[in-house]
Protein backbone atom coordinates (compact mmCIF):
# COMPACT_ATOMS: atom_id res chain seq x y z
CA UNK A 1 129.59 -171.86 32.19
CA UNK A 2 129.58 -174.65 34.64
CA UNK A 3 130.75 -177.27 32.81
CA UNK A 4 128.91 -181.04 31.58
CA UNK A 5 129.71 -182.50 34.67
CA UNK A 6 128.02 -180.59 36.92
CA UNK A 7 124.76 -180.11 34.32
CA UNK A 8 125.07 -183.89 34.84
CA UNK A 9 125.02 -183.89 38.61
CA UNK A 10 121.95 -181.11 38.82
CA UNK A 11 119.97 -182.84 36.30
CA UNK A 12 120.10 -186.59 38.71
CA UNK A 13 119.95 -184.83 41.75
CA UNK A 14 116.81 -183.02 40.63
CA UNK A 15 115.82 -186.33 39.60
CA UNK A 16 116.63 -187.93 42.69
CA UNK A 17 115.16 -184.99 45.41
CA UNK A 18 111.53 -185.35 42.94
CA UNK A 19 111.65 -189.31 43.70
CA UNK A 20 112.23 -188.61 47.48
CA UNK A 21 110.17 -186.37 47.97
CA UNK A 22 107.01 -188.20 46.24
CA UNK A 23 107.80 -191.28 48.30
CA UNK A 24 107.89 -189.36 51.53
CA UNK A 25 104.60 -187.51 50.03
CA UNK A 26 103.02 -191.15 49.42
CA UNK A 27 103.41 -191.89 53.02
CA UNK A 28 101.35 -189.02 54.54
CA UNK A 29 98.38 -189.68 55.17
CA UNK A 30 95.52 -187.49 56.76
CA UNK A 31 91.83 -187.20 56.69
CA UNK A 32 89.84 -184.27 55.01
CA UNK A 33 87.85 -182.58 57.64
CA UNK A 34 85.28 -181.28 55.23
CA UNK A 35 85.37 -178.20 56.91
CA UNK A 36 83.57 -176.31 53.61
CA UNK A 37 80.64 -179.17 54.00
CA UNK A 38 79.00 -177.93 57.49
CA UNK A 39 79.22 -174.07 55.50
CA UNK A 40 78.02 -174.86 52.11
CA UNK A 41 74.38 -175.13 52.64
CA UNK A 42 73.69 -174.94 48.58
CA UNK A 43 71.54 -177.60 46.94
CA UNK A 44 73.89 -179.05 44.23
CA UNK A 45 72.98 -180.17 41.05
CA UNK A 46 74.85 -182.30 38.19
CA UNK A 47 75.07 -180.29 35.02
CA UNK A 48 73.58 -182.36 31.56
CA UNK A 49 76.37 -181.44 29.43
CA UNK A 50 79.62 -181.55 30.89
CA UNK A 51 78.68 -183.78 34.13
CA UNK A 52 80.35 -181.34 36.89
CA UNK A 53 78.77 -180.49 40.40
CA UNK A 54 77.16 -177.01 39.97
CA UNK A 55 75.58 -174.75 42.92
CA UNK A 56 72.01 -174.15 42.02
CA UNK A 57 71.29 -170.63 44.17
CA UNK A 58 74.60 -168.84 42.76
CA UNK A 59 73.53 -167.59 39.48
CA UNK A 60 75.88 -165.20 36.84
């Protein structure tokens, strides 16, 4: 195989990149356009049992 050291150096470096690349993530920032809102003309209702946003006119 490869040998400890570099299972050593993948396994921080994998570490590492996931760190930098959730701080550079973090610093994004944008605004949702809502574009499904102006399409979506569905009356929504909140379902009793489990609480989630359901569309009233689709049915099964």
């Amino acid at each position: 195989m490869l040998g400890i050291k570099f299972t050593v150096f993948i396994f921080f470096a994998v570490i590492l990149m996931g760190l930098v690349m959730g701080a550079i993530g973090n610093l994004i920032k944008f605004e949702s356009k809502g574009l499904a809102n102006p399409l979506q003309k569905a009356e929504i209702a909140t379902d009793p049992v489990c609480g989630m946003s359901v569309d009233t006119e689709k049915g099964l």
